[in-house]
Protein backbone atom coordinates (compact mmCIF):
# COMPACT_ATOMS: atom_id res chain seq x y z
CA UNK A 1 70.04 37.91 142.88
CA UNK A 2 71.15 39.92 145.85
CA UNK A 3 74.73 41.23 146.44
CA UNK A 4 77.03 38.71 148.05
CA UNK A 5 78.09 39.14 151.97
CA UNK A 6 81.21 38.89 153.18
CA UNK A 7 82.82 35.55 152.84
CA UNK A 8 80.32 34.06 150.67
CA UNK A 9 80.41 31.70 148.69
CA UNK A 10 80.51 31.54 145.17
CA UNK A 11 80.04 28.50 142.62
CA UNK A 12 81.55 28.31 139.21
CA UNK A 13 80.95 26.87 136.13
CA UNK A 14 83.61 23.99 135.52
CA UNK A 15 85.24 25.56 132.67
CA UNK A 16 86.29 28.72 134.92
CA UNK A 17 87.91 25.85 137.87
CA UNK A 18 91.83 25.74 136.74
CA UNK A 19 94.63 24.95 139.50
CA UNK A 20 97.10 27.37 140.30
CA UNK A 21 94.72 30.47 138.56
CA UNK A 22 93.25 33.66 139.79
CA UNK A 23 89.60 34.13 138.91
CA UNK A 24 88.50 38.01 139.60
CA UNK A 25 84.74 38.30 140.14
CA UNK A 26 82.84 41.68 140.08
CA UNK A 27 79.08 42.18 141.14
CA UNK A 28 77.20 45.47 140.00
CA UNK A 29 73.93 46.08 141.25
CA UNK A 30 72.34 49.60 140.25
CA UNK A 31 68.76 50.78 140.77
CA UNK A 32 67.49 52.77 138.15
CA UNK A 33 64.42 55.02 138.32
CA UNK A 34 63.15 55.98 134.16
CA UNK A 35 62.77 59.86 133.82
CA UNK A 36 60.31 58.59 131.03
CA UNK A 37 57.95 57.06 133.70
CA UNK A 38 55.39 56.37 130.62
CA UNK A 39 58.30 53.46 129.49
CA UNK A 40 57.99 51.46 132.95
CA UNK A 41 56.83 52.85 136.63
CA UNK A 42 59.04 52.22 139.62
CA UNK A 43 62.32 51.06 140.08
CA UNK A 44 63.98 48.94 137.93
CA UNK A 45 66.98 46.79 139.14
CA UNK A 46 69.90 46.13 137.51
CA UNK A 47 72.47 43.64 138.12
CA UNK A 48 75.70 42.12 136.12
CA UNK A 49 78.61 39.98 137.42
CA UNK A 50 81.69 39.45 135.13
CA UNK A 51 84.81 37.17 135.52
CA UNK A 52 88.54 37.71 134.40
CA UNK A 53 91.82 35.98 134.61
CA UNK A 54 94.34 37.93 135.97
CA UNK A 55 97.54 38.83 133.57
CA UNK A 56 100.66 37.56 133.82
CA UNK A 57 101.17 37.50 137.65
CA UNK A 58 101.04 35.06 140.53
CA UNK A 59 97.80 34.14 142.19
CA UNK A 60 95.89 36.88 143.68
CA UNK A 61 94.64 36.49 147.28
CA UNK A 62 91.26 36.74 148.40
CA UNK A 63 90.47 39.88 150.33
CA UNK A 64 88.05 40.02 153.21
């Protein structure tokens, strides 16, 4: 999983797809290095991507 570029494209599961709704995606990737090197050596990678609806407003546009 890498980050995503610039006008990439994204696909969602079918329960997400609803007309006329905002989806708002976020992507976190982190690098972590252990202090406790014993526990793991190198760099461990992190990643996470969440969805939400957005509340009570109109459609938000895509920004690029």
């Amino acid at each position: 999983l890498s980050p995503l570029n610039k006008n990439s494209t994204v696909s969602l599961p079918s329960a997400m797809m609803q007309n006329g709704s905002s989806l708002i995606m976020a992507e976190t990737v982190y690098r972590y290095n252990s202090v406790l090197g014993f526990l793991f050596s190198g760099t461990m990678r992190m990643t996470s991507t969440s969805y939400r609806r957005s509340r009570l407003v109109d459609p938000i546009p895509r920004v690029s």
